[in-house]
N, C-alpha and C. Protein backbone atom coordinates (compact mmCIF):
# COMPACT_ATOMS: atom_id res chain seq x y z
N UNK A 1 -5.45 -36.94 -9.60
CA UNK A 1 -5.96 -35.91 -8.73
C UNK A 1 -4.77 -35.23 -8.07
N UNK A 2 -4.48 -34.19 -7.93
CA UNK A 2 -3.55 -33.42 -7.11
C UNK A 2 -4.02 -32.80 -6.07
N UNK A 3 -3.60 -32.56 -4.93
CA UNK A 3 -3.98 -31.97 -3.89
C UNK A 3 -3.16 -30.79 -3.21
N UNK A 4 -3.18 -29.62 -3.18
CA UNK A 4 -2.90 -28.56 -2.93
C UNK A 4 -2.86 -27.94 -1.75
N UNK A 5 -1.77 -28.12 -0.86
CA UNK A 5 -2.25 -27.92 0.89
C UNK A 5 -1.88 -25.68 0.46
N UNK A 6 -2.87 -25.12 1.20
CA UNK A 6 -2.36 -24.16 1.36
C UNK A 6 -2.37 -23.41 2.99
N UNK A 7 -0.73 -23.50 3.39
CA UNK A 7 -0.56 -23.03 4.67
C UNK A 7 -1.07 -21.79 5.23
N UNK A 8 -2.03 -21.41 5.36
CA UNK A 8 -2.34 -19.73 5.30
C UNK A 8 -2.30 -19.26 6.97
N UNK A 9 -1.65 -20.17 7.74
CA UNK A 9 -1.51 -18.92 9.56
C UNK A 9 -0.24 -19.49 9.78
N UNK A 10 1.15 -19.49 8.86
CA UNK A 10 2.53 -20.27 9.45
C UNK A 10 2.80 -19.09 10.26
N UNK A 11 3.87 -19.96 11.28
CA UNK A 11 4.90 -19.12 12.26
C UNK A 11 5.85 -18.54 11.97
N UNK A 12 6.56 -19.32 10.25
CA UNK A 12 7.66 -18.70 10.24
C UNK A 12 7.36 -17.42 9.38
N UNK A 13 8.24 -16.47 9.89
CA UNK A 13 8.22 -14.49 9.17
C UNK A 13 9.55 -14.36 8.24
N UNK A 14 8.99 -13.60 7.56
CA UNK A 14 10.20 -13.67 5.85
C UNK A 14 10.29 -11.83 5.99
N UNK A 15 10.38 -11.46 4.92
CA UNK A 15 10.67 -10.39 4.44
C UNK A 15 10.59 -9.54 3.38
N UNK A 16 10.29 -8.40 3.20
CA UNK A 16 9.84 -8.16 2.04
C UNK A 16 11.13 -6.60 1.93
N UNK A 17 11.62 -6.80 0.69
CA UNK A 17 12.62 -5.29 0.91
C UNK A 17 11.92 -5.14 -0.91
N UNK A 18 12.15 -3.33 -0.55
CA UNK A 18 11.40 -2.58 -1.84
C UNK A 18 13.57 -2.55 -2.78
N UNK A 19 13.68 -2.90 -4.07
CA UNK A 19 14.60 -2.36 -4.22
C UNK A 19 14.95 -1.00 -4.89
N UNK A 20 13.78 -0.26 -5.26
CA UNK A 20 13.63 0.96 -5.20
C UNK A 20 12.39 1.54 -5.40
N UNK A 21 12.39 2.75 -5.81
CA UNK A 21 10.53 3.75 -5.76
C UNK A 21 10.02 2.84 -7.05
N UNK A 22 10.34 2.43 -7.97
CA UNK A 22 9.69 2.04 -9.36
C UNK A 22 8.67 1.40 -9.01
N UNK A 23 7.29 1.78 -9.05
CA UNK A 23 6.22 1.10 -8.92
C UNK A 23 5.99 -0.13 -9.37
N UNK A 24 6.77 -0.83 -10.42
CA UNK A 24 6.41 -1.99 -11.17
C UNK A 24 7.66 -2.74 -11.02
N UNK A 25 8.89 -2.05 -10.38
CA UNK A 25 9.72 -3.38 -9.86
C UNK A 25 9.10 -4.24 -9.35
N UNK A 26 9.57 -5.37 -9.35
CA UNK A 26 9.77 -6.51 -8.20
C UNK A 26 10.47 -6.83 -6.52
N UNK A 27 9.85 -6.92 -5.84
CA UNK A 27 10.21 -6.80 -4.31
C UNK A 27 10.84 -8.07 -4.36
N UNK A 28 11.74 -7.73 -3.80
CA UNK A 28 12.88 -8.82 -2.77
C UNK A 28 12.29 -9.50 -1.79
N UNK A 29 12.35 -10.84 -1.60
CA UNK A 29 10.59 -11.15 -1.04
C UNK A 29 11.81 -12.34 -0.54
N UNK A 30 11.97 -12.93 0.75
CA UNK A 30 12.46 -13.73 1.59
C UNK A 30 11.12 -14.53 2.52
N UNK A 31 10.48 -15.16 1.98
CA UNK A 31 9.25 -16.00 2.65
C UNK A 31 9.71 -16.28 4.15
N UNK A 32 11.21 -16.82 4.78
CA UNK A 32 11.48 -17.30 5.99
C UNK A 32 10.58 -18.58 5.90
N UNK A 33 10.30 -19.41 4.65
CA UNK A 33 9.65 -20.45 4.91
C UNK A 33 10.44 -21.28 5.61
N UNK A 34 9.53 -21.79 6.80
CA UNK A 34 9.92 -23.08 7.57
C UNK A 34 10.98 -22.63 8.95
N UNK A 35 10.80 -21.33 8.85
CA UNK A 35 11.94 -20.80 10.03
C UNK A 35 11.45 -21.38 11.63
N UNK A 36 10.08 -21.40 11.63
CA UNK A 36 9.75 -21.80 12.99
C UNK A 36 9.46 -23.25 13.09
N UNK A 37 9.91 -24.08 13.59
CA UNK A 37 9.47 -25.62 13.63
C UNK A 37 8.28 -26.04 13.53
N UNK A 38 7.30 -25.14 14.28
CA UNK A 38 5.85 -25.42 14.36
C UNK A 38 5.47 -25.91 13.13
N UNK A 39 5.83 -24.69 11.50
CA UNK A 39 5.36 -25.11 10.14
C UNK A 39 5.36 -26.61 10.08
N UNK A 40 6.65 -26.68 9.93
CA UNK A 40 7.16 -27.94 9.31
C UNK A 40 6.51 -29.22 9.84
N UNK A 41 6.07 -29.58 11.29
CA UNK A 41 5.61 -30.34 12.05
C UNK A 41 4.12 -30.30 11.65
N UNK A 42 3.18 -29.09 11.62
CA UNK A 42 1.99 -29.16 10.76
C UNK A 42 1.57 -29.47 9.62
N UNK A 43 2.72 -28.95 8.46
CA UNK A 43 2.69 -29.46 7.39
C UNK A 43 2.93 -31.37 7.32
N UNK A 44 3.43 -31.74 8.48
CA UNK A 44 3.95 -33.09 8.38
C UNK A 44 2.43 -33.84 8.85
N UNK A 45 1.80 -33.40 9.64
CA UNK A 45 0.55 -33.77 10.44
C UNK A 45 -0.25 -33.63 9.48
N UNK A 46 -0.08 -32.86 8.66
CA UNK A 46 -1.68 -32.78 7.39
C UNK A 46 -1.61 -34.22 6.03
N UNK A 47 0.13 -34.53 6.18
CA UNK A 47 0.10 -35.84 5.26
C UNK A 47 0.08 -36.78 5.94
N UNK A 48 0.49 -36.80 7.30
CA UNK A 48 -0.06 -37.78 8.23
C UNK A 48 -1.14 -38.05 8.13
N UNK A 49 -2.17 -37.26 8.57
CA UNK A 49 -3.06 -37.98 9.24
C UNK A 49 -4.56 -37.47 7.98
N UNK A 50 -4.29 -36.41 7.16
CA UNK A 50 -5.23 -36.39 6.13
C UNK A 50 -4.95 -36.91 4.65
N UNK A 51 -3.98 -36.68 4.48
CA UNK A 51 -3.49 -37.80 2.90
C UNK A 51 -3.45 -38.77 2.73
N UNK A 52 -2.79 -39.37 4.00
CA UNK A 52 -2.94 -40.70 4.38
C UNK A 52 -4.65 -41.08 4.20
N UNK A 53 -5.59 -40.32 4.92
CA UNK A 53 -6.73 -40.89 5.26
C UNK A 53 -7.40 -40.74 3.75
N UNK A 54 -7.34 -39.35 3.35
CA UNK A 54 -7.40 -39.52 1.55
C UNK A 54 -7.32 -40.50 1.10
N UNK A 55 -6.09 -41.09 0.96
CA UNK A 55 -5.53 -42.07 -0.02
C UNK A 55 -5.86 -43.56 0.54
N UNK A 56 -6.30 -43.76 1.56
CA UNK A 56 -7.05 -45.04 2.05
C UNK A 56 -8.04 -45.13 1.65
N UNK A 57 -9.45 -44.16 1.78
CA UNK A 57 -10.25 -44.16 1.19
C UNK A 57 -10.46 -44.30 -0.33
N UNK A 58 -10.01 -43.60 -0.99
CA UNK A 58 -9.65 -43.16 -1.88
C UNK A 58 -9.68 -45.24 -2.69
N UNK A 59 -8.36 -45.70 -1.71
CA UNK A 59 -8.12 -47.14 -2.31
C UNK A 59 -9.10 -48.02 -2.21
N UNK A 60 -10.01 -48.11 -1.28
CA UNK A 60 -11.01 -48.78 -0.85
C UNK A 60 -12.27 -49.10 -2.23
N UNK A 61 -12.47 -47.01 -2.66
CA UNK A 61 -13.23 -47.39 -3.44
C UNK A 61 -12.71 -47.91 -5.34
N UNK A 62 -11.22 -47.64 -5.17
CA UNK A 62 -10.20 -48.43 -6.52
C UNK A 62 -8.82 -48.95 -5.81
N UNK A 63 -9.03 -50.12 -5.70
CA UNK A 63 -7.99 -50.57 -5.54
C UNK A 63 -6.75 -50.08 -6.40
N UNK A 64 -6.61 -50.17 -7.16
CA UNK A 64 -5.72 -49.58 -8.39
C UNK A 64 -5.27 -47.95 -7.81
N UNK A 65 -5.67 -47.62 -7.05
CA UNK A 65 -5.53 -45.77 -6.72
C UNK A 65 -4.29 -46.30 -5.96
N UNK A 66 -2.92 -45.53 -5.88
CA UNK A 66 -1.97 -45.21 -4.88
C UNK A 66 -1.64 -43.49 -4.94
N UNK A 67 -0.99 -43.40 -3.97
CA UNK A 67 -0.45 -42.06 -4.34
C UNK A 67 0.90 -42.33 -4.61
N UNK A 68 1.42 -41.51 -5.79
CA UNK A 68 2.18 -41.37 -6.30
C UNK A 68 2.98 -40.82 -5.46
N UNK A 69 3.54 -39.27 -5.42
CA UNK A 69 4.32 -38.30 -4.68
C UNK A 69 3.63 -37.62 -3.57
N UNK A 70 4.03 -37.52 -2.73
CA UNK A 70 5.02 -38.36 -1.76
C UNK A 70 4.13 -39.90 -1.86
N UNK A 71 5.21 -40.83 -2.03
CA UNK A 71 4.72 -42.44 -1.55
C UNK A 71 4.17 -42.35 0.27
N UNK A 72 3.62 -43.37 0.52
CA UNK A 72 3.14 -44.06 1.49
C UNK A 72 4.51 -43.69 2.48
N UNK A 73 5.29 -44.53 1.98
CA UNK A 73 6.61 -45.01 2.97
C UNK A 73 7.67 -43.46 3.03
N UNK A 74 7.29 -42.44 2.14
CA UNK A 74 7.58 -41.19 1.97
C UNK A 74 6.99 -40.59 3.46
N UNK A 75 6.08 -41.10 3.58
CA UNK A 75 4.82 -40.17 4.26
C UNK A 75 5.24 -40.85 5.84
N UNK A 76 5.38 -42.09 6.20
CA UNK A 76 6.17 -42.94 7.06
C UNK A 76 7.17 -42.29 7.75
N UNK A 77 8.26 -41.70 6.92
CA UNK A 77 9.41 -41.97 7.33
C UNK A 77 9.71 -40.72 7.82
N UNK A 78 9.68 -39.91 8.37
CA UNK A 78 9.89 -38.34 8.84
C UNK A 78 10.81 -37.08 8.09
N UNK A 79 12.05 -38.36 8.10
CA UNK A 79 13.06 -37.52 7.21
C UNK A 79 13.03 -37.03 5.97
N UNK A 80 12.37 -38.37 5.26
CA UNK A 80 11.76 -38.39 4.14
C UNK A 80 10.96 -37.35 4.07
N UNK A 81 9.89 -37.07 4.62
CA UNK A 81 8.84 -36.33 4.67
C UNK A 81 8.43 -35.02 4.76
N UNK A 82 9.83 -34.68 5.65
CA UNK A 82 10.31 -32.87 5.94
C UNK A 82 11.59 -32.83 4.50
N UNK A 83 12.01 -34.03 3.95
CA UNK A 83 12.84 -33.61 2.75
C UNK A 83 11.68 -33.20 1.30
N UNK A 84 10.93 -34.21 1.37
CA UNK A 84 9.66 -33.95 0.25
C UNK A 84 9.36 -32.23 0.42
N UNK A 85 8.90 -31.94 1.58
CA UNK A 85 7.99 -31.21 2.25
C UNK A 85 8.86 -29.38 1.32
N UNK A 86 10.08 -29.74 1.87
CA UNK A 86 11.17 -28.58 1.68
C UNK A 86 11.57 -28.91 0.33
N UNK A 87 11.29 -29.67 -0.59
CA UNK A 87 12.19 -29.54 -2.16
C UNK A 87 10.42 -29.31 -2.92
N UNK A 88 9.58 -29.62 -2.05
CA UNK A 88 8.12 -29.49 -3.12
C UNK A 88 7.05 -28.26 -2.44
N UNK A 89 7.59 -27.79 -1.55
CA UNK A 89 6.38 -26.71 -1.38
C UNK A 89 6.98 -24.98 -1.42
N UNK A 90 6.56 -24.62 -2.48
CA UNK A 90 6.61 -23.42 -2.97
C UNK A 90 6.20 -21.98 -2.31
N UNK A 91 6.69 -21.10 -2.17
CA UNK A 91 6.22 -19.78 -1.33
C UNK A 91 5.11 -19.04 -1.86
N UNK A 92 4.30 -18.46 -0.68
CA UNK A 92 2.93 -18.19 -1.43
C UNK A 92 2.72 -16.51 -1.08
N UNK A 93 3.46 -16.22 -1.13
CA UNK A 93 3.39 -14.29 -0.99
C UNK A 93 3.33 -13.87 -1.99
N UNK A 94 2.73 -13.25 -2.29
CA UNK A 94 2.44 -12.36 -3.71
C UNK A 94 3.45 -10.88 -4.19
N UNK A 95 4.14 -11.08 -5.14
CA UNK A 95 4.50 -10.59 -5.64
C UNK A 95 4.03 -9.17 -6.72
């Protein structure tokens, strides 16, 4: 099962630059993901306290169920957790 958090009211502001009139270029697109602390601390609170609760349940009814990525002790450890957080969550502005 994979689970898909999607951040849709963050604090942090990015940027969008046109690099010229061509209607079908591609914009220069700077997300500013994670610029405001608030993100990062929410995103940390949603594997806290809902993945976690996921994945308990989850074990209860198969023992055999763990979560894979991020581990348990991933999810524990803070540093760990804002490192997961920043090498695995992808920018969601549309291009």
């Amino acid at each position: 099962m994979n689970i898909i958090i999607l951040f849709i009211q963050p604090r942090s502001r990015g940027s969008i630059k046109l690099q010229n009139n061509a209607p079908l270029k591609i914009v220069l697109a700077d997300e500013g993901f994670l610029n405001n602390s608030f993100d990062l601390e929410t995103i940390k609170a949603i594997y806290k306290i809902y993945i976690r609760d996921i994945a308990d349940k989850l074990s209860k009814i198969d023992p055999a169920y763990k979560l894979i990525n991020p581990t348990l002790d991933t999810i524990d450890n803070d540093k760990e957790i804002e490192n997961f957080i920043k090498e695995n969550f992808g920018h969601n502005h549309h291009q």
